[in-house]
Protein backbone atom coordinates (compact mmCIF):
# COMPACT_ATOMS: atom_id res chain seq x y z
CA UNK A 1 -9.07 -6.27 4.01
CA UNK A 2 -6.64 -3.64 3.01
CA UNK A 3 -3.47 -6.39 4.00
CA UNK A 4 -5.01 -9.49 2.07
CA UNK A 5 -5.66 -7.30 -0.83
CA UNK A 6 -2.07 -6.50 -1.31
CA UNK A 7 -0.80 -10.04 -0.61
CA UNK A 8 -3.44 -11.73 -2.81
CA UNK A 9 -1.88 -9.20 -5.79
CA UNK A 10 1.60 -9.92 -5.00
CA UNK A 11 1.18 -13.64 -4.81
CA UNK A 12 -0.89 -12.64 -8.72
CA UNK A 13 2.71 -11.07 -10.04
CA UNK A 14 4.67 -14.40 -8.76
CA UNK A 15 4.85 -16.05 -11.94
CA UNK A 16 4.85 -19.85 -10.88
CA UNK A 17 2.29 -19.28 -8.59
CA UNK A 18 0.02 -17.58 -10.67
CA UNK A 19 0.47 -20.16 -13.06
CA UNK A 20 -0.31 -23.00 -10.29
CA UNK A 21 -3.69 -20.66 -8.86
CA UNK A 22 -5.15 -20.42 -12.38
CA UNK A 23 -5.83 -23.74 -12.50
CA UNK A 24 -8.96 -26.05 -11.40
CA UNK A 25 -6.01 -28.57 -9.99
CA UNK A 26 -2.51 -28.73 -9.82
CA UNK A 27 -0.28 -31.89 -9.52
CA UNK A 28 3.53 -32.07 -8.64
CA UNK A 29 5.84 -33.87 -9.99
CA UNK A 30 6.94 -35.70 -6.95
CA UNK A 31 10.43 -37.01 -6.62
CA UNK A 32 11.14 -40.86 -6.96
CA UNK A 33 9.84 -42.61 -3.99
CA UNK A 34 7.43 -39.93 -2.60
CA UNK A 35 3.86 -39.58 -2.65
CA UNK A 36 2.10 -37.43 -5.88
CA UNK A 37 0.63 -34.69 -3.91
CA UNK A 38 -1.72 -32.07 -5.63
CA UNK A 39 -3.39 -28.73 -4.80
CA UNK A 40 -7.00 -28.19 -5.71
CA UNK A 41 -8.33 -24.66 -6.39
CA UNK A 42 -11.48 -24.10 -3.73
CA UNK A 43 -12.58 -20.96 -6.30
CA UNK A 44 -15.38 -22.90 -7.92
CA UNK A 45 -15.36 -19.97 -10.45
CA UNK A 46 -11.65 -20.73 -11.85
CA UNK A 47 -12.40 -21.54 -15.74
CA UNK A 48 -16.06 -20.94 -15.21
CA UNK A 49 -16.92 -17.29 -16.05
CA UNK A 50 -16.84 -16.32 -19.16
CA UNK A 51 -14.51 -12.70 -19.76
CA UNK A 52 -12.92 -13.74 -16.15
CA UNK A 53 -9.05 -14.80 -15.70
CA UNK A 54 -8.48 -15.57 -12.34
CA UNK A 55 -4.62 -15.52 -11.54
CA UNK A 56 -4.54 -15.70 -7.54
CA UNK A 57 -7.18 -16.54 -5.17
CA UNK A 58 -6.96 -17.30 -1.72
CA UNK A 59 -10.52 -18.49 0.17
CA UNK A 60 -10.75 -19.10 3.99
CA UNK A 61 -12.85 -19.26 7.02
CA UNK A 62 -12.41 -17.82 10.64
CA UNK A 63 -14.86 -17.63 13.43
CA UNK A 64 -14.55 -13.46 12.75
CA UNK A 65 -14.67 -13.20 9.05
CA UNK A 66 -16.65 -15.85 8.21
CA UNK A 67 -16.02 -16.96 4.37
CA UNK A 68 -13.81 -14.96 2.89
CA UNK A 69 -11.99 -14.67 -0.58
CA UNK A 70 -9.41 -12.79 -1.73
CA UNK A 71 -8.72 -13.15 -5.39
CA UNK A 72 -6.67 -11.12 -8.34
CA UNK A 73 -8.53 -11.49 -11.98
CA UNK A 74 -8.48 -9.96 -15.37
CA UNK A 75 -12.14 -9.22 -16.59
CA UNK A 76 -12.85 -8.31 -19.95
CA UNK A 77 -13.12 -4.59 -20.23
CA UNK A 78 -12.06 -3.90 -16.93
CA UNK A 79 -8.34 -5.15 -16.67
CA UNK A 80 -6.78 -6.60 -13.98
CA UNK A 81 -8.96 -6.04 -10.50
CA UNK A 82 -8.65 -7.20 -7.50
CA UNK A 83 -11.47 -9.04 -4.98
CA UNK A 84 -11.75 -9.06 -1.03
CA UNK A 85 -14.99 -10.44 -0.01
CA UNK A 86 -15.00 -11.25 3.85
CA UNK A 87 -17.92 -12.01 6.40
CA UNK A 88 -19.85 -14.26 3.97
CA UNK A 89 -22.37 -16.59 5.78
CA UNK A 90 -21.74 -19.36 3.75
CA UNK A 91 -19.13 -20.66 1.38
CA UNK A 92 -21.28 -20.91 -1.59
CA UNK A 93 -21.77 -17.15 -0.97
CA UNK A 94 -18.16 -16.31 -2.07
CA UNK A 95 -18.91 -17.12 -5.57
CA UNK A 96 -22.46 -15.85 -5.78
CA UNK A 97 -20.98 -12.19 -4.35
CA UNK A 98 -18.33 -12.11 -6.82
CA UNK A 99 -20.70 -12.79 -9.71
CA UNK A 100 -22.95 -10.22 -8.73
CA UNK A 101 -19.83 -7.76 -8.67
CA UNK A 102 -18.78 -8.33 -11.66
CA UNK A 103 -22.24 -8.05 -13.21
CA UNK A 104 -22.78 -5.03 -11.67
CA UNK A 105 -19.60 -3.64 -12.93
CA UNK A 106 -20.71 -4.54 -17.00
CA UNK A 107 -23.83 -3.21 -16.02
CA UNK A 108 -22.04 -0.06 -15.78
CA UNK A 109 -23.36 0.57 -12.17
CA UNK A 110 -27.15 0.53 -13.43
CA UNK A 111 -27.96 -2.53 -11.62
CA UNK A 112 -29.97 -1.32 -8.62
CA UNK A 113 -30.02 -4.51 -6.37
CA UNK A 114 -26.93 -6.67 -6.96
């Protein structure tokens, strides 16, 4: 957890990638004769959270983590944090457990069961 935490923020301070990982989609400007290939962000949250920037995120599967997401966001009134969620049972959980984090967080720890 500790390792794909500091990748996942060091990828965030690479400028061009950050800029590619923000986005919902990416597509590169191929060069003449070659196929258009694009990268599609698997972060269903990217541009759907309102207060939450997400600058890198990396999401995966492996028979001994299960789901997993690492990700690097700015939330309002929190700054810049960083996310490592692994041994999710399903992929929609990634999402769902990030959500609940981050509402937990503006709840100023109140929230009993998130």
């Amino acid at each position: 957890t500790w390792e794909m935490s500091r990748i996942v923020r060091e990828t965030s301070r690479v400028k061009v990638l950050s800029q590619i990982m923000a986005k919902k989609l990416h597509r590169v400007k191929p060069m003449k004769g070659y196929i258009k290939p694009f990268y599609r962000n698997t972060n269903p949250l990217v541009g759907k959270f309102p207060g939450v920037h997400f600058i890198a995120t990396k999401t995966g599967y492996n028979h001994a983590a299960g789901y997993s997401i690492a990700a690097v966001a700015k939330v309002r009134g929190f700054g810049e944090l960083t996310f490592v969620l692994l041994g999710c049972k399903r992929k929609a959980d990634r999402p769902k457990d990030i959500k609940k984090i981050i509402r937990w967080l503006r709840s100023g720890g109140r929230q009993k069961n998130i």
